[in-house]
N, C-alpha and C. Protein backbone atom coordinates (compact mmCIF):
# COMPACT_ATOMS: atom_id res chain seq x y z
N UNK A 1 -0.58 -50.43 -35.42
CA UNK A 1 0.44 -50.68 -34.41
C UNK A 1 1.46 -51.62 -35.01
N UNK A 2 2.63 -51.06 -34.40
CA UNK A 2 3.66 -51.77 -35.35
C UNK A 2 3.92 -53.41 -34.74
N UNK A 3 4.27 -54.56 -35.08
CA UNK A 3 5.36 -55.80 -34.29
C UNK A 3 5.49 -55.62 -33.65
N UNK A 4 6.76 -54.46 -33.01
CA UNK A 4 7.44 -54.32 -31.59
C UNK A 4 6.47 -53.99 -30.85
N UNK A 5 5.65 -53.09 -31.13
CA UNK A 5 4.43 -52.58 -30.10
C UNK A 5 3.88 -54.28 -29.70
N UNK A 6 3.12 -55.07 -30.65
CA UNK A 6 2.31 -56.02 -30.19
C UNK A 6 3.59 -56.90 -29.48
N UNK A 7 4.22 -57.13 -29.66
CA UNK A 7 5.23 -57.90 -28.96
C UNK A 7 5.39 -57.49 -27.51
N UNK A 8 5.57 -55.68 -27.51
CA UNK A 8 5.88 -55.54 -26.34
C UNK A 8 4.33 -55.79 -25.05
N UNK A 9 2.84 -55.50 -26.30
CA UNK A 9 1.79 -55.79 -25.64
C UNK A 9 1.97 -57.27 -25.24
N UNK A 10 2.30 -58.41 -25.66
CA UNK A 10 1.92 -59.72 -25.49
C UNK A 10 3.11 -59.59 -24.37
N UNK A 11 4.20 -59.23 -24.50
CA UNK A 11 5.35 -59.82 -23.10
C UNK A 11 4.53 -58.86 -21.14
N UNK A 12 3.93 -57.68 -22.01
CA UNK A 12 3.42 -57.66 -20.58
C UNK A 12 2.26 -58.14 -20.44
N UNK A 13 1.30 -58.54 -21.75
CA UNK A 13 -0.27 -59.35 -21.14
C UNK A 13 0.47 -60.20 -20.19
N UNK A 14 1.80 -61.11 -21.07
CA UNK A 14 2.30 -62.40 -20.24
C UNK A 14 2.55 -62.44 -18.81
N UNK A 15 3.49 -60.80 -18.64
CA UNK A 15 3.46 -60.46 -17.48
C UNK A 15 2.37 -60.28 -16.48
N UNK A 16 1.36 -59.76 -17.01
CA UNK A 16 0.25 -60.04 -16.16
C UNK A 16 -0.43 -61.30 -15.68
N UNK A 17 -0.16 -61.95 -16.34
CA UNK A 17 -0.53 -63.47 -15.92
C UNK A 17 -0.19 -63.77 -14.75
N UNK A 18 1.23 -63.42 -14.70
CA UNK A 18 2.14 -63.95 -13.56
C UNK A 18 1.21 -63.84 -12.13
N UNK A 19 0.05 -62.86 -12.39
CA UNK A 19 -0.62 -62.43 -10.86
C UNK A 19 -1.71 -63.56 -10.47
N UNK A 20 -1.57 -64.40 -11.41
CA UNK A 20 -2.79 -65.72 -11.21
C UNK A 20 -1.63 -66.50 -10.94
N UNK A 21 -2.43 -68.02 -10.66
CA UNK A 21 -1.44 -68.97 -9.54
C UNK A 21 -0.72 -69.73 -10.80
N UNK A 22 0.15 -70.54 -10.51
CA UNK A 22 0.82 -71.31 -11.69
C UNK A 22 -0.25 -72.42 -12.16
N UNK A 23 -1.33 -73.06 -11.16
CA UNK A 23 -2.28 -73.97 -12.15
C UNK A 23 -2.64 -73.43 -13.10
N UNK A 24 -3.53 -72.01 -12.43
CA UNK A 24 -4.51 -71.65 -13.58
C UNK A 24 -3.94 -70.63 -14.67
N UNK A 25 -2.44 -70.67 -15.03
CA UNK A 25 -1.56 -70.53 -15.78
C UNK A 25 -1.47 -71.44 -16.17
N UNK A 26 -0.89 -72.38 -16.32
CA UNK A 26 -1.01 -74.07 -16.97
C UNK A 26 -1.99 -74.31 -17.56
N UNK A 27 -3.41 -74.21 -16.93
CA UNK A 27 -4.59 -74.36 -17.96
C UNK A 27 -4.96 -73.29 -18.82
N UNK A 28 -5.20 -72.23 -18.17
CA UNK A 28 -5.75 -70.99 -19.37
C UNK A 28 -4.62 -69.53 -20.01
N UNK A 29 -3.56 -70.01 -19.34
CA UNK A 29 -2.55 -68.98 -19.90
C UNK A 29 -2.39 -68.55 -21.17
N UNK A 30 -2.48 -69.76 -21.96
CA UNK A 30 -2.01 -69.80 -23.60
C UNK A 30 -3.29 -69.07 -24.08
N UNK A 31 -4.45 -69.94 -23.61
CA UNK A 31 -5.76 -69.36 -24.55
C UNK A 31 -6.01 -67.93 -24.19
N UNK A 32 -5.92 -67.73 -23.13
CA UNK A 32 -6.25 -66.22 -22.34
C UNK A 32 -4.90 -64.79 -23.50
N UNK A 33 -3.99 -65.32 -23.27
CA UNK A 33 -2.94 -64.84 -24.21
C UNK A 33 -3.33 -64.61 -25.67
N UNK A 34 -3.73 -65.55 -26.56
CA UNK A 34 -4.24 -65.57 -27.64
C UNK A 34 -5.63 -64.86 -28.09
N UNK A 35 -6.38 -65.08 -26.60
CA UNK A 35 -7.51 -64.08 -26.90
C UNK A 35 -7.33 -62.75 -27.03
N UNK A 36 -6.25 -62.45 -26.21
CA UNK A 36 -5.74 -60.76 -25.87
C UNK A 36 -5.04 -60.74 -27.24
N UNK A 37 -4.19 -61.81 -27.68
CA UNK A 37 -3.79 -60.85 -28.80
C UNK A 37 -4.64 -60.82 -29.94
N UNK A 38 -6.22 -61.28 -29.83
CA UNK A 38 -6.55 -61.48 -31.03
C UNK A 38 -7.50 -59.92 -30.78
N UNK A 39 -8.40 -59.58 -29.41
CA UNK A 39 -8.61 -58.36 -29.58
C UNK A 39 -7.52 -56.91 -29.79
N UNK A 40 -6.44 -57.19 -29.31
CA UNK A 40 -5.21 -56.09 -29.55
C UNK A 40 -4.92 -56.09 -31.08
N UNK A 41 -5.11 -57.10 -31.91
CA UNK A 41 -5.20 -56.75 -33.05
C UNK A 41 -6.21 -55.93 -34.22
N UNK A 42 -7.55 -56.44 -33.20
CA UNK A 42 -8.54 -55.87 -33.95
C UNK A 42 -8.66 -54.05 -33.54
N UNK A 43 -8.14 -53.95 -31.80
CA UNK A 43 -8.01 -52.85 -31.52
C UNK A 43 -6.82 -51.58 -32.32
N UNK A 44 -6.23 -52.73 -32.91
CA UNK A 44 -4.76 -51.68 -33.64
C UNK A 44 -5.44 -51.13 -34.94
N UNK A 45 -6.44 -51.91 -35.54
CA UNK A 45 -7.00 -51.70 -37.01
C UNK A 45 -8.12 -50.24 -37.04
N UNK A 46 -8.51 -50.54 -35.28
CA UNK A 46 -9.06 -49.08 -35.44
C UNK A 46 -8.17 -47.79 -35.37
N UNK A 47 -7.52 -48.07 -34.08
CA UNK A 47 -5.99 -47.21 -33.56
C UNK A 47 -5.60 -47.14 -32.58
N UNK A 48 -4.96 -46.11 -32.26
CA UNK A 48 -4.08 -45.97 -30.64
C UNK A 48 -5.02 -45.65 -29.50
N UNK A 49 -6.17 -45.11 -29.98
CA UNK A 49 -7.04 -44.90 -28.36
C UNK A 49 -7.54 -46.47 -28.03
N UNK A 50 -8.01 -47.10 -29.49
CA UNK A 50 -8.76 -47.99 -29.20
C UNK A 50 -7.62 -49.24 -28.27
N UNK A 51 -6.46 -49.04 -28.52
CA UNK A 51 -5.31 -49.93 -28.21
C UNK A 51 -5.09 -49.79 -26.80
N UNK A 52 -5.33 -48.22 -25.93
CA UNK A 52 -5.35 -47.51 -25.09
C UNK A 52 -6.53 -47.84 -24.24
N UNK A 53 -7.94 -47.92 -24.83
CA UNK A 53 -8.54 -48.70 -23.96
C UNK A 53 -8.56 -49.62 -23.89
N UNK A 54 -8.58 -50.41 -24.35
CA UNK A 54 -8.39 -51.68 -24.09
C UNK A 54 -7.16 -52.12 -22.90
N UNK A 55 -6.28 -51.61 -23.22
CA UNK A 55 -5.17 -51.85 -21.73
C UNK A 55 -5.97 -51.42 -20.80
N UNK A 56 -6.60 -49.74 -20.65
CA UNK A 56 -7.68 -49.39 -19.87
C UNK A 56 -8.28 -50.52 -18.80
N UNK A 57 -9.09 -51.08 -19.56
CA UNK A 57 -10.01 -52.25 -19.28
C UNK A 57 -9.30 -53.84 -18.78
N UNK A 58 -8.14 -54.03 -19.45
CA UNK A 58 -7.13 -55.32 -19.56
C UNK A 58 -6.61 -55.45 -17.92
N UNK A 59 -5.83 -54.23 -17.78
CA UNK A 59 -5.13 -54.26 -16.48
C UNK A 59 -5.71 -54.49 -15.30
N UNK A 60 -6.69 -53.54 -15.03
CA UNK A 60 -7.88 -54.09 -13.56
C UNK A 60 -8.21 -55.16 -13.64
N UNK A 61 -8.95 -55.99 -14.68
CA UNK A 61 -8.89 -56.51 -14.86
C UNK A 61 -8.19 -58.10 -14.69
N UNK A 62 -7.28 -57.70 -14.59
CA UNK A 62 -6.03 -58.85 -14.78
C UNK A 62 -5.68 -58.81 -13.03
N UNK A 63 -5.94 -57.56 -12.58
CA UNK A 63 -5.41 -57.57 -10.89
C UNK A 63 -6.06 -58.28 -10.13
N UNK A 64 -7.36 -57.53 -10.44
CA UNK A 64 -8.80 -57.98 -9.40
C UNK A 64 -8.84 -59.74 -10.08
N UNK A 65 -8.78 -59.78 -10.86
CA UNK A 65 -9.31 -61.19 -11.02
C UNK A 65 -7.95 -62.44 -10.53
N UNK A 66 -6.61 -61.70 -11.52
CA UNK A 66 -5.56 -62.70 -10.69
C UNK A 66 -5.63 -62.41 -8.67
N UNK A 67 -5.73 -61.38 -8.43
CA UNK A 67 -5.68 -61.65 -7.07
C UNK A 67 -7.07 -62.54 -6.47
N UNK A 68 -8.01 -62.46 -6.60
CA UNK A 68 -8.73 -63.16 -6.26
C UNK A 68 -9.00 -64.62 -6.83
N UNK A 69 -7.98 -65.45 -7.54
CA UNK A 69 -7.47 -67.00 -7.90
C UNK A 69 -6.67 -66.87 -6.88
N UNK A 70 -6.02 -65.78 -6.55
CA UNK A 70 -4.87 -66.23 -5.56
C UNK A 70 -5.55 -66.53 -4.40
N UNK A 71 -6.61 -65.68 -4.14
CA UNK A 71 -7.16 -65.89 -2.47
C UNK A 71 -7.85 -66.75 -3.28
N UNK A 72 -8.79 -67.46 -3.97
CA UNK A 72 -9.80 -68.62 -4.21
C UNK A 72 -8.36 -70.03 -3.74
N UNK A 73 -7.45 -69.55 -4.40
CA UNK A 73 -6.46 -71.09 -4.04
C UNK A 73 -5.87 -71.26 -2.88
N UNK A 74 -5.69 -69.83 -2.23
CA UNK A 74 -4.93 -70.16 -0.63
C UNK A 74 -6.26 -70.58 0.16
N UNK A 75 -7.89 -70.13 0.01
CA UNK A 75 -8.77 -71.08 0.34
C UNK A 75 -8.52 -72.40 0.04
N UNK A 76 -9.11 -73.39 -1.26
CA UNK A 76 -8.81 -74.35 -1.00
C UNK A 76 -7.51 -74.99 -0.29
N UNK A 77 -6.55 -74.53 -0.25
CA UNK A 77 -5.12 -75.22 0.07
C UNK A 77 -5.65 -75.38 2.29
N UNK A 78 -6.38 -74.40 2.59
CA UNK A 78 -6.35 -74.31 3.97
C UNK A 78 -7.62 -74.79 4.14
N UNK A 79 -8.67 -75.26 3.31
CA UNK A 79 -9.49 -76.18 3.68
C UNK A 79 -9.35 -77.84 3.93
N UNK A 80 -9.34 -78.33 5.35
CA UNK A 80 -8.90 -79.23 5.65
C UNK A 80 -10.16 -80.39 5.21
N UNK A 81 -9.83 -81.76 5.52
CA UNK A 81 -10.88 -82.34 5.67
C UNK A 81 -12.06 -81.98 6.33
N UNK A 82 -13.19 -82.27 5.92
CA UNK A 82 -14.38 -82.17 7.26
C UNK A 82 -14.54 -83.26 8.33
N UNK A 83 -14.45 -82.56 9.00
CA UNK A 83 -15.00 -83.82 10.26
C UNK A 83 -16.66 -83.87 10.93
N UNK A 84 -16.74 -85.20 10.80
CA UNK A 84 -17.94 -85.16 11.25
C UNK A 84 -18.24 -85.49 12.62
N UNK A 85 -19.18 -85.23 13.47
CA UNK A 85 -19.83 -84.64 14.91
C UNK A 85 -20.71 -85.76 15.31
């Protein structure tokens, strides 16, 4: 896989990020990024299917889990103090 290809893979991993909240972008964005591009590289050495699944696998992935940081954080944000009885 050529540069532009991995480039254009890393600007939409990045894009996918965007579906997690801005903390847990702040903390694991960079490393999460770097991990993806370190298997997208090993996936290019085999070839294009292997590059192919892997997005396969990447994208659900990236939905189900950023959407559910999103509902894990609009929980905490609407958990108030406890009161006690």
């Amino acid at each position: 896989m050529s540069e532009p290809r991995v480039g254009r893979s890393e600007r939409l991993y990045r894009l996918l990020l965007g579906i997690f909240p801005p903390r847990f972008r702040e903390l694991y964005g960079s490393d999460a990024a770097e991990l993806f591009l370190d298997r997208l590289k090993e996936a290019c050495v085999v070839g294009a299917w292997s590059v192919a699944w892997l997005w396969v696998k990447t994208i659900p992935n990236m939905v189900v889990h950023g959407a559910l940081e999103r509902l894990s954080e609009i929980g905490r944000r609407s958990d108030g103090p406890e009161l006690s009885t």
